[in-house]
Protein backbone atom coordinates (compact mmCIF):
# COMPACT_ATOMS: atom_id res chain seq x y z
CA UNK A 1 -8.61 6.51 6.99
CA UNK A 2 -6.19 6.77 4.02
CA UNK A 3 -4.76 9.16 1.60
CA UNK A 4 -3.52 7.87 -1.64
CA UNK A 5 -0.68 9.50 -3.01
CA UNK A 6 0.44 9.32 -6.62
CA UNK A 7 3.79 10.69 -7.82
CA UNK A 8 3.52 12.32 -11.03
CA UNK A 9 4.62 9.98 -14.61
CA UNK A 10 7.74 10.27 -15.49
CA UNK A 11 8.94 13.89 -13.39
CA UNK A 12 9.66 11.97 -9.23
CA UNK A 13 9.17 8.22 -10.02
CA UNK A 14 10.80 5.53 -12.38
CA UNK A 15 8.03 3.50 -12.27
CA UNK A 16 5.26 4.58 -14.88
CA UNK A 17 3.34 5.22 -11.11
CA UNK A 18 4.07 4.49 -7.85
CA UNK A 19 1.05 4.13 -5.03
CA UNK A 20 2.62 3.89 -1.47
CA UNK A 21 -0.67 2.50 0.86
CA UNK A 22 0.55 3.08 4.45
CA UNK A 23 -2.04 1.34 6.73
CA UNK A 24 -2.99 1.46 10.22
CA UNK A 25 -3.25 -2.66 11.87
CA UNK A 26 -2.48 -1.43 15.19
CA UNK A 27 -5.26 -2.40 18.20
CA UNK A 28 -7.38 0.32 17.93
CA UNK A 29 -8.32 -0.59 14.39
CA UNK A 30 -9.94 -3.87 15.90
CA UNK A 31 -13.15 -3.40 15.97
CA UNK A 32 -13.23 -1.30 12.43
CA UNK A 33 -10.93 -3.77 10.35
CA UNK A 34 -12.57 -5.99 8.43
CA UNK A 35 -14.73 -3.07 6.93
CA UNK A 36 -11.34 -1.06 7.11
CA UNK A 37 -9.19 -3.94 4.67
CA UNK A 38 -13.15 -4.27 2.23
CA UNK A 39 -12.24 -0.17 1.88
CA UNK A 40 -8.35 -0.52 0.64
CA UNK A 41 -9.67 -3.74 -1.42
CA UNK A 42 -12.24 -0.84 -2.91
CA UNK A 43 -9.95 0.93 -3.51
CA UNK A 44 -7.10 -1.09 -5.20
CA UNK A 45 -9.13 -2.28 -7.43
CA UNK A 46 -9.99 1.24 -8.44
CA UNK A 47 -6.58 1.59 -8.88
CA UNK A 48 -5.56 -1.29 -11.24
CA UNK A 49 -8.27 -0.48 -13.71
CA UNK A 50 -6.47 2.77 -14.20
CA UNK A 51 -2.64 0.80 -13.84
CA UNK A 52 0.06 -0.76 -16.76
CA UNK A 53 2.50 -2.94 -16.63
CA UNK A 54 5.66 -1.91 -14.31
CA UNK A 55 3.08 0.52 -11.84
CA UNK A 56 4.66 0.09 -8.43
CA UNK A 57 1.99 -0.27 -5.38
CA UNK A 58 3.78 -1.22 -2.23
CA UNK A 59 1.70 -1.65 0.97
CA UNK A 60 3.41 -0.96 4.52
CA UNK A 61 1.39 -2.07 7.26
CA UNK A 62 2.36 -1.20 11.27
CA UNK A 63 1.16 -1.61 14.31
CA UNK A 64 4.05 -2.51 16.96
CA UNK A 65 6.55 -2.59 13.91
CA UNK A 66 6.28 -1.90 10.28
CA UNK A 67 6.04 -4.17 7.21
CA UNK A 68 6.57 -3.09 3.62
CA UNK A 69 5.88 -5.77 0.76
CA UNK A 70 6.25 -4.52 -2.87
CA UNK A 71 4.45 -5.80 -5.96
CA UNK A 72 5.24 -4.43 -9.78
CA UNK A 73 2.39 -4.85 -11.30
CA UNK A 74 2.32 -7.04 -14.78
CA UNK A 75 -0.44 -5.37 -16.49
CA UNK A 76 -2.59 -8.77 -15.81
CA UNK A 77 -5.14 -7.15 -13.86
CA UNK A 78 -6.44 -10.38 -12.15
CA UNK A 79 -3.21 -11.88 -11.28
CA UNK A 80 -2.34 -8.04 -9.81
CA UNK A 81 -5.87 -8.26 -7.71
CA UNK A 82 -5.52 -11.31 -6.66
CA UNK A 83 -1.70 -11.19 -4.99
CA UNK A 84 -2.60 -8.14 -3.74
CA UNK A 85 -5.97 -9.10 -1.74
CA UNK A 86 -4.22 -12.20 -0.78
CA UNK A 87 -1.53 -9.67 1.24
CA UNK A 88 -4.15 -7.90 2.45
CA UNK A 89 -6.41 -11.17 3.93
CA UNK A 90 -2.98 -11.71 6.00
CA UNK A 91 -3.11 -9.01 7.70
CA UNK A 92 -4.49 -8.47 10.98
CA UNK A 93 -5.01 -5.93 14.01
CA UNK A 94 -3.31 -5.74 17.17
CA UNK A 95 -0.46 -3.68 18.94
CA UNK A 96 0.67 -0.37 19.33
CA UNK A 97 0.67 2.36 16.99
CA UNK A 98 4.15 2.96 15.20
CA UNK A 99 3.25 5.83 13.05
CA UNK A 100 5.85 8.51 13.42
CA UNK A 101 8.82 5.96 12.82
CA UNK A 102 6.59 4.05 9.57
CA UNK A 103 5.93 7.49 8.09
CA UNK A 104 9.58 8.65 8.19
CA UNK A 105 10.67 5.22 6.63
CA UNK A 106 8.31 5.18 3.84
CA UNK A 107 9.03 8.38 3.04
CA UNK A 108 12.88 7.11 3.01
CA UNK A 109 12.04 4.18 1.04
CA UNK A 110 10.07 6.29 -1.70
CA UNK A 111 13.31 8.21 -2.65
CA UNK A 112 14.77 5.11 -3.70
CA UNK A 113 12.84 5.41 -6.42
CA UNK A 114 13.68 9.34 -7.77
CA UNK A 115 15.60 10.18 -10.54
């Protein structure tokens, strides 16, 4: 499962809002992923229909290691969808679970974007 976390406008985060999605591709999501990846599509699209231009939504995927890819939205909502579900089709299940080490670097990487 996931937790979305949304800094508040204009107090934490630069961006008008920044969504960190942190999710789990590691080998014991196997046999749950494809419904797993239809849930975060769900819910990004959510998401966008309440976003602007300039939102932030980076997506950090581990399993054995830990990959981050940003996108700033551009207020097109289908050009925002569809970059983002074409990340997420990429991705795929398999390896160990690095979720200490991913959480502590996310958490680093967010404070890049404070005040």
């Amino acid at each position: 499962q996931f937790t979305p976390v949304f800094l508040p406008r204009g107090n934490l985060a630069k961006p008008k809002n920044l969504l960190s999605l942190v999710l789990d591709c590691s080998g014991s999501m196997e046999k749950v992923f494809p419904q797993y990846i239809n849930h975060v599509k769900s819910l990004v699209r959510q998401i966008l229909e309440q976003s602007s231009a300039d939102d932030i939504i980076r997506i950090v995927d581990f399993a054995s290691e830990s990959h981050t890819v940003v996108f700033k939205l551009n207020g097109i909502k289908e050009e925002d969808q569809q970059k983002i579900e074409l990340h997420l089709a990429s991705l795929e299940a398999g390896g160990v679970t690095r979720l200490y080490d991913t959480t502590i670097q996310e958490l680093d990487a967010l404070g890049q974007y404070a005040e």
